[in-house]
Protein backbone atom coordinates (compact mmCIF):
# COMPACT_ATOMS: atom_id res chain seq x y z
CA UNK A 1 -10.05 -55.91 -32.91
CA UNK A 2 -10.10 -52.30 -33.00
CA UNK A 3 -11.86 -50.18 -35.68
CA UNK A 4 -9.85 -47.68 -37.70
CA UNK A 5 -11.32 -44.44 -38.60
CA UNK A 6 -12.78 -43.85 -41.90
CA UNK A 7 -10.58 -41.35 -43.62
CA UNK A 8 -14.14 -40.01 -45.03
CA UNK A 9 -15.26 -39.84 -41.64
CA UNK A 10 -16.28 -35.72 -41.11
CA UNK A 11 -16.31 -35.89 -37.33
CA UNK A 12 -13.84 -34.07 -35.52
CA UNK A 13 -10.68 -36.17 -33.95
CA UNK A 14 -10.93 -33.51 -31.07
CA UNK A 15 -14.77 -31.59 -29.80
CA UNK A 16 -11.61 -29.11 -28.27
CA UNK A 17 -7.39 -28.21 -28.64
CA UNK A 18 -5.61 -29.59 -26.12
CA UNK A 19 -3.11 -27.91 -23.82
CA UNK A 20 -3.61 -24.14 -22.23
CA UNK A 21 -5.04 -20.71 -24.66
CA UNK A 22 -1.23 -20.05 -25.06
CA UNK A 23 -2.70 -16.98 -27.32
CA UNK A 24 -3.18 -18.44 -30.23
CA UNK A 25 -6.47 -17.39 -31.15
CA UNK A 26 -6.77 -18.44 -34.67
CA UNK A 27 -7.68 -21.61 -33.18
CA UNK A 28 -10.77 -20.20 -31.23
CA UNK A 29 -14.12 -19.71 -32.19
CA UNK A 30 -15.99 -16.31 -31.15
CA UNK A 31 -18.45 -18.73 -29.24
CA UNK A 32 -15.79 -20.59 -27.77
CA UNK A 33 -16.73 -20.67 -23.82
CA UNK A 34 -12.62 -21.39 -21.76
CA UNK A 35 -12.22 -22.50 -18.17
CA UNK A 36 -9.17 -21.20 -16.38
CA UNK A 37 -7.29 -24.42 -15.47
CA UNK A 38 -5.82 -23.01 -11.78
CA UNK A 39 -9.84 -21.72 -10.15
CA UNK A 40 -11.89 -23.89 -13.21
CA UNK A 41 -14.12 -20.14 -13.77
CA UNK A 42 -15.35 -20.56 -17.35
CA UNK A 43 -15.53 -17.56 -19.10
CA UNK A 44 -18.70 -17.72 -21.22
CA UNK A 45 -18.89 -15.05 -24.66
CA UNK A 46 -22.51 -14.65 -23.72
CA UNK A 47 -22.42 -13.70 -20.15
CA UNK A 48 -19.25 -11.22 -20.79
CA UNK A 49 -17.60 -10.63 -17.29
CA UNK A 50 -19.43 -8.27 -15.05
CA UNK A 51 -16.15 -8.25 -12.90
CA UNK A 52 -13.71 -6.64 -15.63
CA UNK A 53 -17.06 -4.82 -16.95
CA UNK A 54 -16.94 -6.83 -20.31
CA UNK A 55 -20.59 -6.70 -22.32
CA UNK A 56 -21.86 -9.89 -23.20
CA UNK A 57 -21.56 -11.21 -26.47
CA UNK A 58 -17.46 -10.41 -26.15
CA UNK A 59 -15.79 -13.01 -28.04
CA UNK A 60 -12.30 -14.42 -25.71
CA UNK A 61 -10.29 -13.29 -28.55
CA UNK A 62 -11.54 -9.38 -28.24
CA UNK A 63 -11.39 -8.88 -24.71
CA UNK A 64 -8.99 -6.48 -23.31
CA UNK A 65 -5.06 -7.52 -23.07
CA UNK A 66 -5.33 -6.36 -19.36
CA UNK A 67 -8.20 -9.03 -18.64
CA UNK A 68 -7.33 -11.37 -16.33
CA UNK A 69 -9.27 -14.96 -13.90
CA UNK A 70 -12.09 -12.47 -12.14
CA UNK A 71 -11.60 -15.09 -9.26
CA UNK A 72 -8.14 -15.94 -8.89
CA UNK A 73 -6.45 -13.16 -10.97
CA UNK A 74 -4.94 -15.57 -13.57
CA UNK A 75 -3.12 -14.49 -16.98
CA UNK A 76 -5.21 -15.38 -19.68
CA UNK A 77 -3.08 -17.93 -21.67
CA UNK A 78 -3.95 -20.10 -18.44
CA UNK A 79 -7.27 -20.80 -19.84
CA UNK A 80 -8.66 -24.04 -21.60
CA UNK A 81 -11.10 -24.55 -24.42
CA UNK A 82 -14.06 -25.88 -23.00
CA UNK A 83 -16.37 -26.24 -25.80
CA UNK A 84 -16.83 -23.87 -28.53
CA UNK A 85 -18.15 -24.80 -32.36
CA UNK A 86 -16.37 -23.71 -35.44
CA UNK A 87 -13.85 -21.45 -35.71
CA UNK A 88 -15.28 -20.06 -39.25
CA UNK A 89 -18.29 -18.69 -37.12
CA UNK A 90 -19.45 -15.22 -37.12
CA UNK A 91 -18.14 -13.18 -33.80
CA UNK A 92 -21.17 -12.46 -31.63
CA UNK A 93 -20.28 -8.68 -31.29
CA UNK A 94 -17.97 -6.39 -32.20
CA UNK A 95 -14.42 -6.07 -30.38
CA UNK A 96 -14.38 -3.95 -27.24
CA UNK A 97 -13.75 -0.47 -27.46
CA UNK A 98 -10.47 0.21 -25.88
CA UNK A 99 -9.79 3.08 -23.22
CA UNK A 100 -5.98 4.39 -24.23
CA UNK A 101 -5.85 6.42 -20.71
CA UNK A 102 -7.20 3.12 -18.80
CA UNK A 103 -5.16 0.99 -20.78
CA UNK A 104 -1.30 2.79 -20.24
CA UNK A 105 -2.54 2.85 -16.53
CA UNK A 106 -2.62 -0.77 -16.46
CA UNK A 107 0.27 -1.55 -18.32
CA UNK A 108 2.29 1.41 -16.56
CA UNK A 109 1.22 2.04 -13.01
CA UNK A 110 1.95 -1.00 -11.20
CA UNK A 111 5.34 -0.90 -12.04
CA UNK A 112 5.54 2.92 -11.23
CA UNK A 113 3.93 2.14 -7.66
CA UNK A 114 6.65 -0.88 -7.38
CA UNK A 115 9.61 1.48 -7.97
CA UNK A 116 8.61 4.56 -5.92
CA UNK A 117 7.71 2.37 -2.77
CA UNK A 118 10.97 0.43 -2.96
CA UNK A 119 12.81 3.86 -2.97
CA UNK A 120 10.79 4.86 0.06
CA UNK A 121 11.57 1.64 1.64
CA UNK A 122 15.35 1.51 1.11
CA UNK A 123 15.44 5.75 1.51
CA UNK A 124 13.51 6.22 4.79
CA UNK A 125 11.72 2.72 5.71
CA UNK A 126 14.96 0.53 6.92
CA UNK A 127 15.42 -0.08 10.68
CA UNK A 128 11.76 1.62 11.00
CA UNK A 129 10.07 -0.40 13.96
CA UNK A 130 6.81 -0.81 12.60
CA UNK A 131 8.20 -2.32 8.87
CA UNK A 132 8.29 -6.11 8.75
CA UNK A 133 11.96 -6.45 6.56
CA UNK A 134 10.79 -9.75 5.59
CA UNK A 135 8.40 -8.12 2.96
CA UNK A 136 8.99 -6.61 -0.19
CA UNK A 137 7.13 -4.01 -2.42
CA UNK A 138 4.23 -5.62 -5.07
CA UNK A 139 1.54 -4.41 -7.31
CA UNK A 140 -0.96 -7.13 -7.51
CA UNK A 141 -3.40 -7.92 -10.02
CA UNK A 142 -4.33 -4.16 -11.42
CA UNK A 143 -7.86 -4.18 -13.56
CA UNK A 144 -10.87 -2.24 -14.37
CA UNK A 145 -13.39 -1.19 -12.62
CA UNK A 146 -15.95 1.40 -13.86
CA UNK A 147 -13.32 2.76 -16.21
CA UNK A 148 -10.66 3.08 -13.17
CA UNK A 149 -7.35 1.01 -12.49
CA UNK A 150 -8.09 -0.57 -9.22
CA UNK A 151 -5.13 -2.98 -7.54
CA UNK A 152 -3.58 -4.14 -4.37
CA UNK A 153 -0.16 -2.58 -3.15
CA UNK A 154 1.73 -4.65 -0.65
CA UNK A 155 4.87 -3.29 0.76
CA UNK A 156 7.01 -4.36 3.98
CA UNK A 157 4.11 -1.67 6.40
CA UNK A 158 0.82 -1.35 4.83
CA UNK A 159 -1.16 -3.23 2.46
CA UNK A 160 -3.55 -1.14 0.40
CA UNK A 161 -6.41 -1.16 -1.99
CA UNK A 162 -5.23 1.55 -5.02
CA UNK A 163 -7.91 3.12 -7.22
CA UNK A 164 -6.77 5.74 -10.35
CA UNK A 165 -8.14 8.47 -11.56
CA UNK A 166 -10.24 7.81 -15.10
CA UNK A 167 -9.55 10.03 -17.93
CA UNK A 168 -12.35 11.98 -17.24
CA UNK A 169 -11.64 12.45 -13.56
CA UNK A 170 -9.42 15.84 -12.25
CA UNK A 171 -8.37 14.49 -8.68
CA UNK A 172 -5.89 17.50 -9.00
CA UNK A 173 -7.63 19.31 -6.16
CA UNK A 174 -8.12 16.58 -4.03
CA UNK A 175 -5.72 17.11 -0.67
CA UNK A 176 -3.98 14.02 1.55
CA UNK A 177 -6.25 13.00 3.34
CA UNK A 178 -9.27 13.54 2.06
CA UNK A 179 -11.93 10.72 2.49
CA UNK A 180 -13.88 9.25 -0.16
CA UNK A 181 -16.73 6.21 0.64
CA UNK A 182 -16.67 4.01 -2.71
CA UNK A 183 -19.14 1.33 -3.48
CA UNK A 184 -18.45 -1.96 -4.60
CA UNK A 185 -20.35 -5.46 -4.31
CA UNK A 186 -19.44 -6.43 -1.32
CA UNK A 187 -20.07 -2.81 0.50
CA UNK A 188 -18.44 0.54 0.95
CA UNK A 189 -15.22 1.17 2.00
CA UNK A 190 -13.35 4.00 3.06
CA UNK A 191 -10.56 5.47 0.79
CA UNK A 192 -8.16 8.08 1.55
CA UNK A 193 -6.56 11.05 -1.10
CA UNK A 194 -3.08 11.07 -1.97
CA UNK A 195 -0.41 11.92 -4.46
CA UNK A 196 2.77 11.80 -5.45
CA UNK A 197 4.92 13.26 -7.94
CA UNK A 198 5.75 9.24 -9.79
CA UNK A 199 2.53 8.89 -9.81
CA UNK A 200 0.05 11.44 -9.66
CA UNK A 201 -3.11 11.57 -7.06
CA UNK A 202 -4.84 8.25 -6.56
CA UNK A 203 -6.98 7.01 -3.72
CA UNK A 204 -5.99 4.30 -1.15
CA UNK A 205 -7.94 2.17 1.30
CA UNK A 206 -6.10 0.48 4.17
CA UNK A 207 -6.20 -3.27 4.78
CA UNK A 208 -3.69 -4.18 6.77
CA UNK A 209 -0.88 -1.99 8.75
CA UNK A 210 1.26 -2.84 9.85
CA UNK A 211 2.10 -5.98 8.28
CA UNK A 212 3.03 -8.61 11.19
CA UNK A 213 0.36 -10.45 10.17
CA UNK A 214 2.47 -12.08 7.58
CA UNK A 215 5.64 -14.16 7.83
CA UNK A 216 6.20 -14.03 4.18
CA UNK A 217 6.05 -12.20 1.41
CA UNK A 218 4.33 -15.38 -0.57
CA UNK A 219 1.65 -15.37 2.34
CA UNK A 220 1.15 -11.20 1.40
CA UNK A 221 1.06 -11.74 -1.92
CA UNK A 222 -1.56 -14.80 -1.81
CA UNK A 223 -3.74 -12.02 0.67
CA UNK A 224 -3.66 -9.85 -1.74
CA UNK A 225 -4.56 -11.80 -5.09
CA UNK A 226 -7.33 -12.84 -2.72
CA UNK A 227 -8.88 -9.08 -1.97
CA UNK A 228 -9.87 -8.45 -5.43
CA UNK A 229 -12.37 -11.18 -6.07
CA UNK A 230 -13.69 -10.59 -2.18
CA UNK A 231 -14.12 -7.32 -2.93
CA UNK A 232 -16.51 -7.96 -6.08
CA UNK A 233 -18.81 -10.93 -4.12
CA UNK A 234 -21.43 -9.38 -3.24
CA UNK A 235 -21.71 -12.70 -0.75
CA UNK A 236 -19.13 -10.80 1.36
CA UNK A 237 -21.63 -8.09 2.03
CA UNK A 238 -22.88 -6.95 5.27
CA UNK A 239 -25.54 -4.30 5.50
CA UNK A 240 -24.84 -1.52 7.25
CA UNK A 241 -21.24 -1.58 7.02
CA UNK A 242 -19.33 1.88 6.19
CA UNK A 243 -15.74 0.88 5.54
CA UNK A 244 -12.80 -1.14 5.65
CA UNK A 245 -14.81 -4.48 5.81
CA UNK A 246 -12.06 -6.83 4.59
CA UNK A 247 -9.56 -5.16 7.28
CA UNK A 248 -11.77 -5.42 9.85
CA UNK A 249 -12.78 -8.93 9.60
CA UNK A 250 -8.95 -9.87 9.21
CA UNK A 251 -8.16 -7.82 12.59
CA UNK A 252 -11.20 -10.31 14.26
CA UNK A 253 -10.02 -13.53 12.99
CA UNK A 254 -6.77 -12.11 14.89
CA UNK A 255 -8.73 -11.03 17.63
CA UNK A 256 -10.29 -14.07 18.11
CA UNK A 257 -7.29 -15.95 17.60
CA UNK A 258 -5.29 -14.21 20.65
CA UNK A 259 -8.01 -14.46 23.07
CA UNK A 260 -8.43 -17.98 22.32
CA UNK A 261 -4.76 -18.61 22.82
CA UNK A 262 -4.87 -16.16 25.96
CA UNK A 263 -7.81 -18.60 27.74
CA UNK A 264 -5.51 -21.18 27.11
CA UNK A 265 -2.59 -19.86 28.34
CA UNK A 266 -4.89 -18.46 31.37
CA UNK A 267 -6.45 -22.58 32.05
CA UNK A 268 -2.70 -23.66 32.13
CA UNK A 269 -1.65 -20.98 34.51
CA UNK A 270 -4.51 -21.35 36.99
CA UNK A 271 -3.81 -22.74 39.91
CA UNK A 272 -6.00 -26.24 40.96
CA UNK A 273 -9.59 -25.97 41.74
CA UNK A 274 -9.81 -26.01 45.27
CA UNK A 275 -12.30 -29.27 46.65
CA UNK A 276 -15.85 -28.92 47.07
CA UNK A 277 -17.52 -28.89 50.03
CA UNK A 278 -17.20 -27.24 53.91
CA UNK A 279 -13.99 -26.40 55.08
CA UNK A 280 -12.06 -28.62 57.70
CA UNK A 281 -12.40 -27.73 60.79
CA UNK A 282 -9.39 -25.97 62.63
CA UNK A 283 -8.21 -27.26 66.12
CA UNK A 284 -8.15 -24.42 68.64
CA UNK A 285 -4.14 -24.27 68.48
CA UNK A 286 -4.59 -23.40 64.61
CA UNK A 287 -7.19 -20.68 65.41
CA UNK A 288 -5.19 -18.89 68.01
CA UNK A 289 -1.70 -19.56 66.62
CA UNK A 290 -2.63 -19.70 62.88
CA UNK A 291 -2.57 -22.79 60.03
CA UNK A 292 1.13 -22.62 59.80
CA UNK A 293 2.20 -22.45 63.65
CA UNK A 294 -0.38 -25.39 63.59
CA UNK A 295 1.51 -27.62 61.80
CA UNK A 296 4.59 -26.85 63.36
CA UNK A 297 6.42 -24.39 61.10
CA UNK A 298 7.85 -21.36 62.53
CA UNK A 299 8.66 -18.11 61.41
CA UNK A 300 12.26 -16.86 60.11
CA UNK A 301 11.39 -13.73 61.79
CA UNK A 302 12.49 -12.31 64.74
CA UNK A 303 10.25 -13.69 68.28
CA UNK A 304 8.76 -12.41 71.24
CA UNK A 305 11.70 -11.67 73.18
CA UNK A 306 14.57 -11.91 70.71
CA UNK A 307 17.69 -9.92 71.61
């Protein structure tokens, strides 16, 4: 027989709301610790995220409308309530103060970057050998980093790392061209000036070009979504590396790929391995005359003789 609960009884029918965030965050406490249901990273109000430079003690309802997964670049409405006490609770700090430069970057410049790039693609790019048509033009997962918009732009010949100038930072004088070695957690990479009148200067580091490498622009996208959080593990690091680590280790995965493929190509082509052992002995006929005259076959050419 099974018990039915006491309508007095003061325990919770649920420790935690069912279903995804879906924003509705009257329903959260500011202790409330979510797990993004696509990577399972739990976002924890008192470890903050060191990725998305968020201070601990930052309730989920107070960070930043631009934060997104730190590990697989997930919206925020994908995450779960894990565990979390009462809503009624006291937040455990105050909400994040807001950058208004950092934030219209954010919301703004991936979609300028989109548009300009697909005008350079359908304007000058088409028939171009080096562009792969089977790609389009993407922003991918724009955030902050040390009060900078830093993202991935994929388009059908490069695909590039894209840091912004902060408020507080004139890149005005900064020519094409002009190198700049930036530090992250996983080492220092090697970024190049540029601007554009869409979009101002910004700095961009090269990880792939040209883009062959992919046979889709799913597969591009997926790459890129996956440089972000690479780029902040400082397990990726290598000491004594200058720049473009992530390209570099791509290119020898590729490397090592063709030469593996080239030895077996090379094993298939060779030509049997040839008996061990001394040679046979030749019969005097085959020493004057040669192997072939030996064994009976004569040349097509003219003989001694001939007419």
């Amino acid at each position: 027989m099974t018990e039915t609960p006491s309508a007095t009884s003061t325990a919770p029918s649920h420790a935690f709301f069912e279903g995804s965030y879906l924003g509705d965050r009257a329903r959260l406490a500011p202790t409330a610790r979510l797990e993004c249901k696509v990577c399972w990273h739990v976002y924890d109000p008192a470890e903050g995220c060191e990725t998305w430079q968020v201070p601990a003690g930052t309730p989920f309802t107070a960070l930043p409308d631009h934060w997104r997964c730190p590990v697989c670049d997930g919206a925020r409405d994908q995450f779960m309530v894990l565990d979390g006490g009462a809503p009624d609770l006291p937040a455990i700090a105050p909400p994040v103060a807001t950058d208004p430069h950092l934030e219209a970057q954010l919301k703004d410049m991936p979609g300028r970057f989109e548009a300009v790039f697909r005008e350079i693609h359908s304007a000058k790019m088409k028939g171009v050998p080096f562009v792969n048509e089977s790609l389009g033009v993407k922003a991918v997962g724009f955030r902050a980093h040390e009060g900078r918009a830093l993202g991935v732009l994929v388009t059908p010949w490069f695909m590039n790392l894209v840091l912004l100038p902060a408020a507080t930072d004139d890149w005005s004088g900064l020519k094409t061209g002009d190198k700049d070695l930036i530090a992250f957690p996983s080492g220092s990479y090697e970024f190049l000036a540029a601007n554009r009148p869409e979009t101002g200067p910004y700095k961009a580091c090269s990880l792939f070009s040209p883009m062959f490498d992919f046979s889709s622009m799913l597969q591009a996208v997926e790459t890129a979504a996956a440089v972000l959080p690479a780029l902040f593990d400082v397990a990726n690091r290598e000491e004594g590396t200058r720049s473009g680590e992530i390209r570099r280790r791509a290119e020898q995965e590729a490397a090592a790929q063709a030469e593996a493929e080239a030895a077996a190509q090379a094993a298939s082509d060779a030509p049997p391995p040839r008996p061990a052992g001394p040679p046979p002995e030749m019969s005097r006929r085959a020493v004057i005359l040669g192997p072939r005259a030996a064994q009976g076959v004569v040349s097509e050419g003219p003989q001694d003789g001939a007419a």
